[in-house]
C-alpha atoms as a PDB file:
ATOM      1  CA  UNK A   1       0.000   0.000   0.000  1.00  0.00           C
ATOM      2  CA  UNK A   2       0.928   3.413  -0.637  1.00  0.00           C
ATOM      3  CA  UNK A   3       1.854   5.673   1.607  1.00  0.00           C
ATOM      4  CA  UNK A   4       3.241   9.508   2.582  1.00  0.00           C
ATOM      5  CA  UNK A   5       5.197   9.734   6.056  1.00  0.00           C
ATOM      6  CA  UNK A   6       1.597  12.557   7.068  1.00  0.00           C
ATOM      7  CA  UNK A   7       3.899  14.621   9.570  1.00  0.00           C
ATOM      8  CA  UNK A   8       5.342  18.113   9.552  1.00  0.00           C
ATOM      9  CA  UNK A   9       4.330  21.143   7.407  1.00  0.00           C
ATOM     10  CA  UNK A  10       2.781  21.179   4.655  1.00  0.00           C
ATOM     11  CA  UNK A  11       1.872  24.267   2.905  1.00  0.00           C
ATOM     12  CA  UNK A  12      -0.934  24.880   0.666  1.00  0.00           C
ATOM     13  CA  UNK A  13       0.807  26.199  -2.524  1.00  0.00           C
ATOM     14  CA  UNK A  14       0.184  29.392  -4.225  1.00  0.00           C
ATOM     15  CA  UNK A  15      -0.055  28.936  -7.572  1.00  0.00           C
ATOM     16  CA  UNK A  16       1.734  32.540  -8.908  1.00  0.00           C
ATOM     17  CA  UNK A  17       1.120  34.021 -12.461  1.00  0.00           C
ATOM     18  CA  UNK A  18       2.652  36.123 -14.908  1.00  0.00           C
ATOM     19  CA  UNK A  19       0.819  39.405 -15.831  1.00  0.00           C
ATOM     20  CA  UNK A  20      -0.101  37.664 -18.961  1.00  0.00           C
ATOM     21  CA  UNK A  21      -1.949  35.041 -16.598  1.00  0.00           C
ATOM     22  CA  UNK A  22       0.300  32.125 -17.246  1.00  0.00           C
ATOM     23  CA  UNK A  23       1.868  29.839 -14.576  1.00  0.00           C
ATOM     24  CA  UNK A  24       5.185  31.431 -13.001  1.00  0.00           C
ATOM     25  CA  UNK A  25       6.943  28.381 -12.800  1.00  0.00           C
ATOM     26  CA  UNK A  26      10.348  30.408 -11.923  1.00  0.00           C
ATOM     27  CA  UNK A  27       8.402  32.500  -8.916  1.00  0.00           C
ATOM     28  CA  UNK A  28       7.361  28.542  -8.466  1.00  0.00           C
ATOM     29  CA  UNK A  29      10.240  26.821  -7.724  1.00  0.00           C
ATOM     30  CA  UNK A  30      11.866  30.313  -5.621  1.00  0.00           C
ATOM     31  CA  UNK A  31       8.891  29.367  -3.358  1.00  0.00           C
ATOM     32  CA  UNK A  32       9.061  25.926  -3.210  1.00  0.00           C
ATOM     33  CA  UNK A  33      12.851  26.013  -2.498  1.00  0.00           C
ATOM     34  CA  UNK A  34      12.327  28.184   0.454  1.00  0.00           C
ATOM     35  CA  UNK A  35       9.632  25.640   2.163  1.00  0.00           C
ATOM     36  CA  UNK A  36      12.363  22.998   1.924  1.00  0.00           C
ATOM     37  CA  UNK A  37      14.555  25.252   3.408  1.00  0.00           C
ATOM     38  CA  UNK A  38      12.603  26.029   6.013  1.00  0.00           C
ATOM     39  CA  UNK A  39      11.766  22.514   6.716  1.00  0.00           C
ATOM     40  CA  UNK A  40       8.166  21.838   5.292  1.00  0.00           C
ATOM     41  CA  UNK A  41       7.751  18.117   4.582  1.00  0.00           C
ATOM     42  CA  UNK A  42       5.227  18.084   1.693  1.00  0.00           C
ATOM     43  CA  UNK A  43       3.360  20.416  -0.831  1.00  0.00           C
ATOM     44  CA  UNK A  44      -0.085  20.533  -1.677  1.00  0.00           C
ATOM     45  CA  UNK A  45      -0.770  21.844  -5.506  1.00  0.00           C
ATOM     46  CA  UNK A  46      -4.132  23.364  -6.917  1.00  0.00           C
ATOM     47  CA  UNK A  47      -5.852  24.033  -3.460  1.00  0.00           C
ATOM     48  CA  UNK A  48      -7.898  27.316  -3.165  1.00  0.00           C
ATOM     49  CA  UNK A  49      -4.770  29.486  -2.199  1.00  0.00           C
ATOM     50  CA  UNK A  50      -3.736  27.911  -5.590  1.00  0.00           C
ATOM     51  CA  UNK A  51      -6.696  29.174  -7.361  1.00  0.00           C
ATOM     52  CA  UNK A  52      -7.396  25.708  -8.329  1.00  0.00           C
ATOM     53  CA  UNK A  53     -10.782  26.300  -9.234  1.00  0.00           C
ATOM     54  CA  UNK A  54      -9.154  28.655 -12.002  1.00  0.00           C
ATOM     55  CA  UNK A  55      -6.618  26.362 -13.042  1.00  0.00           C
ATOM     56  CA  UNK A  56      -7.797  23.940 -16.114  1.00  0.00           C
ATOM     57  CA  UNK A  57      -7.127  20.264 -15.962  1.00  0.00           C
ATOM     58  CA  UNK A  58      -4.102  20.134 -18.255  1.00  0.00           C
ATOM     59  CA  UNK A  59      -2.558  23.500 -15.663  1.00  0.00           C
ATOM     60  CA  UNK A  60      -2.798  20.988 -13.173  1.00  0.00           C
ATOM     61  CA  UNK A  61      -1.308  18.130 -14.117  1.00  0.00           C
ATOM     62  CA  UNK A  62       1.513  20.233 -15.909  1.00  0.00           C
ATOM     63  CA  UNK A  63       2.196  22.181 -12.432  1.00  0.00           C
ATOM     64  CA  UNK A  64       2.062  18.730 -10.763  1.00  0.00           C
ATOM     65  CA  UNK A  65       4.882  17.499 -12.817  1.00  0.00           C
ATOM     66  CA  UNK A  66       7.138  20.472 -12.791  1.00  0.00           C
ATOM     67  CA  UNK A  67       6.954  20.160  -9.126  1.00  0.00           C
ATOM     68  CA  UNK A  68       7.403  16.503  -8.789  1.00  0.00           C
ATOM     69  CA  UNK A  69      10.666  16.918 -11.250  1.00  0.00           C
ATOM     70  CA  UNK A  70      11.460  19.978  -9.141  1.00  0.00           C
ATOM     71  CA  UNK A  71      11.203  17.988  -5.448  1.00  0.00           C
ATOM     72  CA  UNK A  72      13.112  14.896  -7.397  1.00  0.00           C
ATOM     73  CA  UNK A  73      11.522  12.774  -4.270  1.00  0.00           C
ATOM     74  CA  UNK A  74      12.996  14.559  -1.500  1.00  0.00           C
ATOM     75  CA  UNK A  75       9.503  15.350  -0.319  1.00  0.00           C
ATOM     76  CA  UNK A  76       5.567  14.255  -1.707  1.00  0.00           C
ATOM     77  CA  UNK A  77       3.537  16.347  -4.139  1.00  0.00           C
ATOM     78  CA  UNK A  78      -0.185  16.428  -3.444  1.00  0.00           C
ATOM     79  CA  UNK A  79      -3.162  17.594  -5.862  1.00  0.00           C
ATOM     80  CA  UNK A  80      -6.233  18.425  -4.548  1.00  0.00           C
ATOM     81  CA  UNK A  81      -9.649  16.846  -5.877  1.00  0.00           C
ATOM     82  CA  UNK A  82     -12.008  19.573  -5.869  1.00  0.00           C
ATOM     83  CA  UNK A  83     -14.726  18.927  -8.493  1.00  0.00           C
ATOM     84  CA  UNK A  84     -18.678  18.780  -8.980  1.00  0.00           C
ATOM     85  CA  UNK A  85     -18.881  15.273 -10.820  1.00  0.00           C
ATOM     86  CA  UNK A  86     -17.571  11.829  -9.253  1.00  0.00           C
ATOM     87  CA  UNK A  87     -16.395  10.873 -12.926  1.00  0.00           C
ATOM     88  CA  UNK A  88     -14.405  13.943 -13.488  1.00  0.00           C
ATOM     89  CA  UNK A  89     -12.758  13.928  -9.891  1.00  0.00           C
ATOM     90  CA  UNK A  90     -11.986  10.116 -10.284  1.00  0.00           C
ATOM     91  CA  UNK A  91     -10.170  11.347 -14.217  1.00  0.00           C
ATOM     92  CA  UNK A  92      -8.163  13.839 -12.482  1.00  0.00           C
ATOM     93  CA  UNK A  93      -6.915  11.624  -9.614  1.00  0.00           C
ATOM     94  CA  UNK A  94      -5.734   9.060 -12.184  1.00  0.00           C
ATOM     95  CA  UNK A  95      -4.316  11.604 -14.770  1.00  0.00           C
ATOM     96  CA  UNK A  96      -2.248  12.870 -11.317  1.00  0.00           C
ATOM     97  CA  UNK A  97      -1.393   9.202 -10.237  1.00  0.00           C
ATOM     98  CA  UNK A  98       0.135   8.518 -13.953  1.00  0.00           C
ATOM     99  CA  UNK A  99       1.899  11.722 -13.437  1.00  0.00           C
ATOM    100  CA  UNK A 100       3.782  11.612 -10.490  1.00  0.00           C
ATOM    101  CA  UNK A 101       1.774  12.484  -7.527  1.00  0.00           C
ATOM    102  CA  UNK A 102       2.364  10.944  -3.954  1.00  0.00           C
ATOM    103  CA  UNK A 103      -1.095  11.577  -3.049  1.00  0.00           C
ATOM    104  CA  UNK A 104      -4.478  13.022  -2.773  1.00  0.00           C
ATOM    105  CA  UNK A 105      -6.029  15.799  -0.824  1.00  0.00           C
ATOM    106  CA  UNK A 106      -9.665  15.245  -1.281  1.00  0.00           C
ATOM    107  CA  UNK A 107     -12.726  17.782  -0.527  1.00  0.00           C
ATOM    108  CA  UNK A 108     -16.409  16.558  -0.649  1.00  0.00           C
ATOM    109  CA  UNK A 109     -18.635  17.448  -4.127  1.00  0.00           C
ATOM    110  CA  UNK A 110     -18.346  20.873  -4.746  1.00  0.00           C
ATOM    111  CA  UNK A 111     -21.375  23.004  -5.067  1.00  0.00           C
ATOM    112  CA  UNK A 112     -23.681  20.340  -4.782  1.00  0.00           C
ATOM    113  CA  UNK A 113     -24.521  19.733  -0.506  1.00  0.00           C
ATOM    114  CA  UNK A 114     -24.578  16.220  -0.916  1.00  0.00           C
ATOM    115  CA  UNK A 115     -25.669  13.986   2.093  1.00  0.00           C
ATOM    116  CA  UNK A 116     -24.360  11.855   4.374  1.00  0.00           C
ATOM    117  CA  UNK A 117     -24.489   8.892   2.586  1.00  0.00           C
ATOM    118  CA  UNK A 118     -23.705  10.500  -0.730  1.00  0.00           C
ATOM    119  CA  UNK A 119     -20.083  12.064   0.629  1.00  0.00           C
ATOM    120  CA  UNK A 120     -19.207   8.605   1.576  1.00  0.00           C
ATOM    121  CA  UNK A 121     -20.161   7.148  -1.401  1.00  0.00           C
ATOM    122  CA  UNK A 122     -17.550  10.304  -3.153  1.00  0.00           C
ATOM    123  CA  UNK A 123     -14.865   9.510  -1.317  1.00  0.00           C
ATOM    124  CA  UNK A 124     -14.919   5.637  -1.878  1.00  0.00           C
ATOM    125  CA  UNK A 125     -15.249   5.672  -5.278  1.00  0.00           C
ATOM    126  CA  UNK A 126     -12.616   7.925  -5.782  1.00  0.00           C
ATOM    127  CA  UNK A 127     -10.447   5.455  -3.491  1.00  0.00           C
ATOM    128  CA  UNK A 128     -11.195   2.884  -5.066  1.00  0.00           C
ATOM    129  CA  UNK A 129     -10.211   4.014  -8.414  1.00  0.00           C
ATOM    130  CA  UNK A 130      -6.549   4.787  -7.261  1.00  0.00           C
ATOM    131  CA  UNK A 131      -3.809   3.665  -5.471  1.00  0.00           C
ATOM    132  CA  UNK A 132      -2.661   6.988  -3.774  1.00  0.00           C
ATOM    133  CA  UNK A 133      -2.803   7.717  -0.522  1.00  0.00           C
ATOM    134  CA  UNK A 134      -5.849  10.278   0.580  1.00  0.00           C
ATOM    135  CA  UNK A 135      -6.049  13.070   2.937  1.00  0.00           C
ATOM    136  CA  UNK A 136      -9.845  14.096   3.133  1.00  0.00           C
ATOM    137  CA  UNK A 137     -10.164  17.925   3.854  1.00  0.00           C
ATOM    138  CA  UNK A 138     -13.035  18.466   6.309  1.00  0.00           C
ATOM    139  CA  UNK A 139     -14.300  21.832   5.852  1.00  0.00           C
ATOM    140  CA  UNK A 140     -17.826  22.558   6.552  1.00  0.00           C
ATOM    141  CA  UNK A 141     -17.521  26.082   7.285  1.00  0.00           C
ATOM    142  CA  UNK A 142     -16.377  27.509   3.684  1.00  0.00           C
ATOM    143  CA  UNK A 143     -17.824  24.128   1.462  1.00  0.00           C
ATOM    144  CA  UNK A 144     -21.241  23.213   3.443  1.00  0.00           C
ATOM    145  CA  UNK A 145     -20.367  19.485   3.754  1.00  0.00           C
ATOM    146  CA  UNK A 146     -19.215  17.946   7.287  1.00  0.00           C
ATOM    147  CA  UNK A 147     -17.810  14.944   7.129  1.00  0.00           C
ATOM    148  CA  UNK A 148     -18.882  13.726  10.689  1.00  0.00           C
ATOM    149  CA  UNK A 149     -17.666  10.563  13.158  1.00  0.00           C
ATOM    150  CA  UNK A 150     -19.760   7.877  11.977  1.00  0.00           C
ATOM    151  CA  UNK A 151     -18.638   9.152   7.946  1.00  0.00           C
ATOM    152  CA  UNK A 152     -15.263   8.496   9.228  1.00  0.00           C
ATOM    153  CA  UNK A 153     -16.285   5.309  10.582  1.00  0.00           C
ATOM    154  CA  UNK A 154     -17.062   3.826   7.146  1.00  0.00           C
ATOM    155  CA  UNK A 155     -13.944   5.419   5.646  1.00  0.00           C
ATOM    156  CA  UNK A 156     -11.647   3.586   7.850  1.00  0.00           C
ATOM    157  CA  UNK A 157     -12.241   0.627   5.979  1.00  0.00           C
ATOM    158  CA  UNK A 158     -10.599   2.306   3.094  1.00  0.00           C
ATOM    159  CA  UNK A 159      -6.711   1.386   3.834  1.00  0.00           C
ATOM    160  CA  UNK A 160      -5.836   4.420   1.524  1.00  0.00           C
ATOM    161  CA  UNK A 161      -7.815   6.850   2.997  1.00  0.00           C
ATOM    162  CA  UNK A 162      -4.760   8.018   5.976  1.00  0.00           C
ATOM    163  CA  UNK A 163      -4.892  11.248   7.063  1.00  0.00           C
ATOM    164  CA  UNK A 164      -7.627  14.619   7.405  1.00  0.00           C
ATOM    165  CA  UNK A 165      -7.206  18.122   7.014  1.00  0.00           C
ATOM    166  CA  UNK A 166      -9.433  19.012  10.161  1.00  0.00           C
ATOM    167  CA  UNK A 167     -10.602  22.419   9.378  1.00  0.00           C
ATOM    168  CA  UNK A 168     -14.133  22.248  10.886  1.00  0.00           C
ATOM    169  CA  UNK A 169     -12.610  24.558  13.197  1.00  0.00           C
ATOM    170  CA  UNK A 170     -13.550  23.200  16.683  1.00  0.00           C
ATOM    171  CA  UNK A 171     -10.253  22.200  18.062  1.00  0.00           C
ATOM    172  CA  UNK A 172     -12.180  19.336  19.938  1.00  0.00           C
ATOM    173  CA  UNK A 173     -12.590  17.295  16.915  1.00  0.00           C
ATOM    174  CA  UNK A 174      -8.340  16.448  17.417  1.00  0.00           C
ATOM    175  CA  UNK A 175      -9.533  14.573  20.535  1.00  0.00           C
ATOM    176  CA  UNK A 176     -12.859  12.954  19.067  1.00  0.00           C
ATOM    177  CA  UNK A 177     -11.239  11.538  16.578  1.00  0.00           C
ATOM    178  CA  UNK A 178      -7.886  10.210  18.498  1.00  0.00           C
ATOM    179  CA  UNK A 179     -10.394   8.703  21.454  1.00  0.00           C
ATOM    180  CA  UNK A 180     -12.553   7.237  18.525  1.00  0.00           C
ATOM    181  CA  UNK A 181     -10.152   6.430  15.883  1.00  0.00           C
ATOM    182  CA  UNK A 182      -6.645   6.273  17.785  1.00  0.00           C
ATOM    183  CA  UNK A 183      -4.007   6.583  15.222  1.00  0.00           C
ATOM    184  CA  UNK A 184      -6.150   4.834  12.407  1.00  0.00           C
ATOM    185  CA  UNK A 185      -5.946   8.772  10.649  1.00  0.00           C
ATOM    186  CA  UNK A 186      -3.016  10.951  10.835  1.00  0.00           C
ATOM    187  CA  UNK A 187      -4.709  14.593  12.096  1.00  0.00           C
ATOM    188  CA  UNK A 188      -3.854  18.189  10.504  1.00  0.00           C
ATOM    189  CA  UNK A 189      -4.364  21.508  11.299  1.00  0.00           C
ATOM    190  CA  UNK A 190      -5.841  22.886   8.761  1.00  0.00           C
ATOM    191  CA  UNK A 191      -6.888  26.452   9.972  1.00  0.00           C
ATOM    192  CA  UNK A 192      -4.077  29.040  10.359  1.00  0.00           C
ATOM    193  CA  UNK A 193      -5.374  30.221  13.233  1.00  0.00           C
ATOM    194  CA  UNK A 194      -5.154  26.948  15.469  1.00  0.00           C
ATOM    195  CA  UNK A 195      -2.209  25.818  14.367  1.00  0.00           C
ATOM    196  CA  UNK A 196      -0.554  25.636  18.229  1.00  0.00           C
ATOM    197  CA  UNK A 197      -3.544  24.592  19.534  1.00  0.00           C
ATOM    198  CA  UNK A 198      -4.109  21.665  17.511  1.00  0.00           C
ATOM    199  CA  UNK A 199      -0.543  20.647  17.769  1.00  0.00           C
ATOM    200  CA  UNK A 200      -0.509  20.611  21.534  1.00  0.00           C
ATOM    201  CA  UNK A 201      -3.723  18.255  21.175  1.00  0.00           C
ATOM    202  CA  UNK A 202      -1.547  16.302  19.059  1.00  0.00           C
ATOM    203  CA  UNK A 203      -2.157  16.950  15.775  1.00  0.00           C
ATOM    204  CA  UNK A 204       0.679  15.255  13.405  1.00  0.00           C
ATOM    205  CA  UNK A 205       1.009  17.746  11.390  1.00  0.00           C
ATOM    206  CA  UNK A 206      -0.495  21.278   9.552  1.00  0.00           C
ATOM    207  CA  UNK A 207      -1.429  22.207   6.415  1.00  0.00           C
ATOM    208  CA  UNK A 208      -0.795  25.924   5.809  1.00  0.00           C
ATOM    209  CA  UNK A 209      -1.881  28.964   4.234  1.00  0.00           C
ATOM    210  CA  UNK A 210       0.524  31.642   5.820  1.00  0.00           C
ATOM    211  CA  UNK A 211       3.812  29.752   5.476  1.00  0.00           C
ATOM    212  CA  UNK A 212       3.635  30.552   1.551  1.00  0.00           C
ATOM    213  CA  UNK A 213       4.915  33.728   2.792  1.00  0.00           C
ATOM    214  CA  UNK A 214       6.810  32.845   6.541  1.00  0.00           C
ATOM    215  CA  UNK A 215       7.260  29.425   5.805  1.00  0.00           C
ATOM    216  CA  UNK A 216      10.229  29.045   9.071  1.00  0.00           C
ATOM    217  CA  UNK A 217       8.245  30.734  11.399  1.00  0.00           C
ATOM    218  CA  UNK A 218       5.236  27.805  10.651  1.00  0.00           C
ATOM    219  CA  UNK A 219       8.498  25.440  10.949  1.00  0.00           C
ATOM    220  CA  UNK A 220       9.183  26.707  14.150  1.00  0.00           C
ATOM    221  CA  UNK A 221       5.562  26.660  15.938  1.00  0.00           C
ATOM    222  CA  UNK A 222       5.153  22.974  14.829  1.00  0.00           C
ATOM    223  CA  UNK A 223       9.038  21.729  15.993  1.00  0.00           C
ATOM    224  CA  UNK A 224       8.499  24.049  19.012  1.00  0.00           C
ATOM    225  CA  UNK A 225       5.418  22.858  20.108  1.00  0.00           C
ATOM    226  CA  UNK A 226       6.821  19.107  19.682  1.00  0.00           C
ATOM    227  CA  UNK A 227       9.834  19.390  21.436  1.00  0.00           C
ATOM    228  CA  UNK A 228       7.504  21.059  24.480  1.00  0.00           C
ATOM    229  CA  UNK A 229       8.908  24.026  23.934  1.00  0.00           C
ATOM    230  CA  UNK A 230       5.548  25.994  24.626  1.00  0.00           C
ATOM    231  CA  UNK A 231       6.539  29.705  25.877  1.00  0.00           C
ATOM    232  CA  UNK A 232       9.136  29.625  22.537  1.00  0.00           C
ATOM    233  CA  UNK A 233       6.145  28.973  20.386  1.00  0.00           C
ATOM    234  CA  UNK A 234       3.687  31.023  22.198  1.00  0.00           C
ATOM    235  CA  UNK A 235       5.695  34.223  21.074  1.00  0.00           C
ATOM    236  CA  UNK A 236       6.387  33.407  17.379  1.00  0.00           C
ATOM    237  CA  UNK A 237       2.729  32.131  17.353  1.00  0.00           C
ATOM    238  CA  UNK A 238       1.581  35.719  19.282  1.00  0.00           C
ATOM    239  CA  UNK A 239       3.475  37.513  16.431  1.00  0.00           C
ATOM    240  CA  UNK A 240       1.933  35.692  14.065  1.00  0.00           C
ATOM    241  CA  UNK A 241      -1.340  35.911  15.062  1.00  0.00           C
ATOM    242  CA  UNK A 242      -2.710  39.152  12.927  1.00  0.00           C
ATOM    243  CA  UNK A 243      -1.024  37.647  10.115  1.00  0.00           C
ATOM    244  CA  UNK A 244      -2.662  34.185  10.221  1.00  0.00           C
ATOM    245  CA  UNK A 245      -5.900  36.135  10.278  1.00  0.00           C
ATOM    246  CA  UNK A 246      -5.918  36.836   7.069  1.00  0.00           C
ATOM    247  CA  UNK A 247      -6.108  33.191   6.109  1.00  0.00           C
ATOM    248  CA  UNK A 248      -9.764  33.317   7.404  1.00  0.00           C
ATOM    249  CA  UNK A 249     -11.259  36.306   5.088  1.00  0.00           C
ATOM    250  CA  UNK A 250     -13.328  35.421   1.413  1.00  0.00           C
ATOM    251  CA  UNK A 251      -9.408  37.336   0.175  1.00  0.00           C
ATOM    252  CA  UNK A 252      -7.287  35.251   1.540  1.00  0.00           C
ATOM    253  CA  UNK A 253      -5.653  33.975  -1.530  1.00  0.00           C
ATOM    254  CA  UNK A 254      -5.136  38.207  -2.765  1.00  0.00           C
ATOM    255  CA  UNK A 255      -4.179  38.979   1.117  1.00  0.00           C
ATOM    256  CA  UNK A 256      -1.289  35.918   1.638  1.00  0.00           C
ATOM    257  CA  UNK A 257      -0.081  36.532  -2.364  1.00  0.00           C
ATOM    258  CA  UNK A 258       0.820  40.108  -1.315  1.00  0.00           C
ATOM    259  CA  UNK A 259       2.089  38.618   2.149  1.00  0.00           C
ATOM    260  CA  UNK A 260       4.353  36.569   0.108  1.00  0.00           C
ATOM    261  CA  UNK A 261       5.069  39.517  -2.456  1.00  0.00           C
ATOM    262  CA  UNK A 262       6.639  41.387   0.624  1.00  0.00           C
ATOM    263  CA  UNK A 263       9.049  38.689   1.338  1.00  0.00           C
ATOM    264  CA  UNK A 264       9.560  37.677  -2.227  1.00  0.00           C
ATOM    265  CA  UNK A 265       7.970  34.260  -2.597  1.00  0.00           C
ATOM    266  CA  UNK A 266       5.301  35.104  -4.960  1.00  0.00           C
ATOM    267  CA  UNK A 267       4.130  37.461  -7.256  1.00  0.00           C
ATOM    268  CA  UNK A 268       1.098  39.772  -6.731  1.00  0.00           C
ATOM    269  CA  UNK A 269      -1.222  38.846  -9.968  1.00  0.00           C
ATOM    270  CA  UNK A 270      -4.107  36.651  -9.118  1.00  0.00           C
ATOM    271  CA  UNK A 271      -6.419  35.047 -12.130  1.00  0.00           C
ATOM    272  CA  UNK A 272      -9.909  36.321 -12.588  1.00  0.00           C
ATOM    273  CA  UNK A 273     -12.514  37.047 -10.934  1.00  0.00           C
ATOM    274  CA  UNK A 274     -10.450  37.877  -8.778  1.00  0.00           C
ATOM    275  CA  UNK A 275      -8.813  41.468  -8.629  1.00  0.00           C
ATOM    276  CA  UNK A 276      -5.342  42.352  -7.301  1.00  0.00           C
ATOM    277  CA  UNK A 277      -5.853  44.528  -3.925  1.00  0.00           C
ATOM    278  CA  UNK A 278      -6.135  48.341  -4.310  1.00  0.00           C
ATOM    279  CA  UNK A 279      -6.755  51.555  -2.672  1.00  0.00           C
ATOM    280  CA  UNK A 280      -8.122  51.661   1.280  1.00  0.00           C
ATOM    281  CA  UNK A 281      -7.989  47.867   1.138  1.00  0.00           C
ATOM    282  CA  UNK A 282      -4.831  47.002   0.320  1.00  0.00           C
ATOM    283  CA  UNK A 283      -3.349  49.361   2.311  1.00  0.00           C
ATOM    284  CA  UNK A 284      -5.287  47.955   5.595  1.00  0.00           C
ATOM    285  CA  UNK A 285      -3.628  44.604   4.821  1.00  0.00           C
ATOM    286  CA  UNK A 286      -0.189  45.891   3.900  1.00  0.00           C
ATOM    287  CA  UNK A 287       0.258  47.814   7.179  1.00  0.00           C
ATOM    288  CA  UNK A 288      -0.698  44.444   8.566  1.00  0.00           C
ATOM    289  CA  UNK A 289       2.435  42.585   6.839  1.00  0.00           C
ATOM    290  CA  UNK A 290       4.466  45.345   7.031  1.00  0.00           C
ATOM    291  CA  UNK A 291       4.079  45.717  10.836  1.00  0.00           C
ATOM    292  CA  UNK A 292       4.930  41.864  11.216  1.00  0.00           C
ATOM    293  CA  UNK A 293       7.717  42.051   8.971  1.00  0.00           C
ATOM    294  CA  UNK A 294       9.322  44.881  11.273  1.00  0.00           C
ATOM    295  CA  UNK A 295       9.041  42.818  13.940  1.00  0.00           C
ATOM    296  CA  UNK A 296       9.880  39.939  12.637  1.00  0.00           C
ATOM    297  CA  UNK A 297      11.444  37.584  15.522  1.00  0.00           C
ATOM    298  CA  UNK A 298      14.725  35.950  15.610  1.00  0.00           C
ATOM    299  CA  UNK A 299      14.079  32.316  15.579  1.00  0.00           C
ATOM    300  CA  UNK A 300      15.724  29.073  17.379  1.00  0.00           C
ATOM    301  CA  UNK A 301      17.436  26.544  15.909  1.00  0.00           C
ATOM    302  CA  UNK A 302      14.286  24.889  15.534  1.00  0.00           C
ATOM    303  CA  UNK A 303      15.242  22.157  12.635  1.00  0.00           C
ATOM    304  CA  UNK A 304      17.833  20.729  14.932  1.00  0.00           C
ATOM    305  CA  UNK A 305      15.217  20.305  17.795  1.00  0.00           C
END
């Protein structure tokens, strides 16, 4: 069976364009180079914060491979199955399979609020039709659907389904699903917001938005928070507070693209609908990151921890 080593960091790529809308591999790669550096142990391609409901199918599978000859194995490449039909999500998790992914992250039908029964039914078929190894994103908040307990239940019976993005944001669901489940599913913090929270609860690992653009100081709040080194967390994860934050707005992919733009991991142009930031707006959120970035801490040697 399949399988991805579901621990550490894992940041939810931005996908960066040119001003002629194309893919900016080179702005890419810079990116991805600095998560490595900083210690992030996977990537996760074509998620919202990579406009992946923007990106075609063939943008997809063409990022997926530039970053799966880019990582050359030294860590996994995910692609995210966000689609409306069971047929076309099931296509695009083969077409990544035959292309090099290491696994799946997986939300429930899109715009369709399917039931119970029917969500289960989505994610089985789609695991059944591939070998990779699945992390279900449960997000009820921004995509209507929970998947609940007894959901999960049923999915453990799936040996490729491993690991969940918890993002239902009730921190308790960390300890429902250990007392229920044990280590059957590898947990992640999947809000920006809870990120030390979740950890100390034992969460294995996070999936970010933020660390696109301060991927050590994410680094250093997980390996902090490990080691039991709480009070060396708590003030990276104070500082970071107003700008994880912005992870949490209907903007976040404009806000954390011109978060990233100030520390030179991405560029600023987004692909329509939606609008690069201006006027009264962008301002408010640049005095945000430029505020942070003034105070930026100086960090521990947290990758040796």
């Amino acid at each position: 069976m399949n399988t991805i080593n579901w621990e550490g960091v894992f940041p939810a790529m931005l996908t960066p364009f040119t001003k002629d809308d194309k893919i900016d591999y080179a702005m890419f790669e810079k990116n991805v180079q600095a998560q490595l550096a900083a210690g992030c142990t996977g990537f996760i391609l074509a998620g919202s914060l990579g406009e992946g409901s923007t990106l075609d199918g063939e943008e997809k599978i063409e990022l997926l491979k530039y970053s799966v000859d880019l990582l050359k194995g030294k860590q996994p490449s995910l692609i995210t199955i966000a689609e409306q039909t069971t047929k076309v999500a099931v296509e695009l998790a083969q077409d990544a399979e035959k292309n090099g992914a290491a696994g799946l992250m997986i939300l429930p039908p899109m715009r369709y609020k399917a039931d119970d029964k029917e969500t289960v039914e989505w994610f089985k078929t789609i695991a059944a039709n591939t070998s990779l190894p699945i992390m279900v994103y449960n997000n009820p908040v921004d995509y209507k659907i929970e998947v609940k307990l007894h959901m999960f239940e049923e999915l453990a019976k799936c040996n490729t389904i491993q690991c969940v993005k918890e993002s239902t944001r009730d921190i308790t669901n960390i300890t429902r699903m250990r007392n229920l489940f044990g280590d059957r599913y590898k947990l992640f913090c999947g809000v920006d917001t809870l990120i030390m929270e979740e950890v100390m609860l034992g969460a294995d690992g996070i999936v970010g938005g933020l660390v696109d653009a301060f991927p050590k100081e994410t680094v250093a709040i997980f390996k902090l928070v490990k080691a039991g080194m709480y009070k060396e967390a708590l003030d990276i994860y104070r500082w970071y507070l107003p700008l994880l934050e912005l992870d949490l707005l209907p903007k976040l992919v404009q806000y954390i693209k011109l978060a990233a733009v100030q520390t030179g991991l991405s560029t600023e142009f987004v692909r329509a609908p939606r609008l690069i930031l201006e006027g009264d707006e962008r301002e408010r959120v640049l005095k945000i990151i430029n505020d942070a970035v003034a105070s930026q801490l100086s960090l521990p040697d947290y990758l040796n921890l």
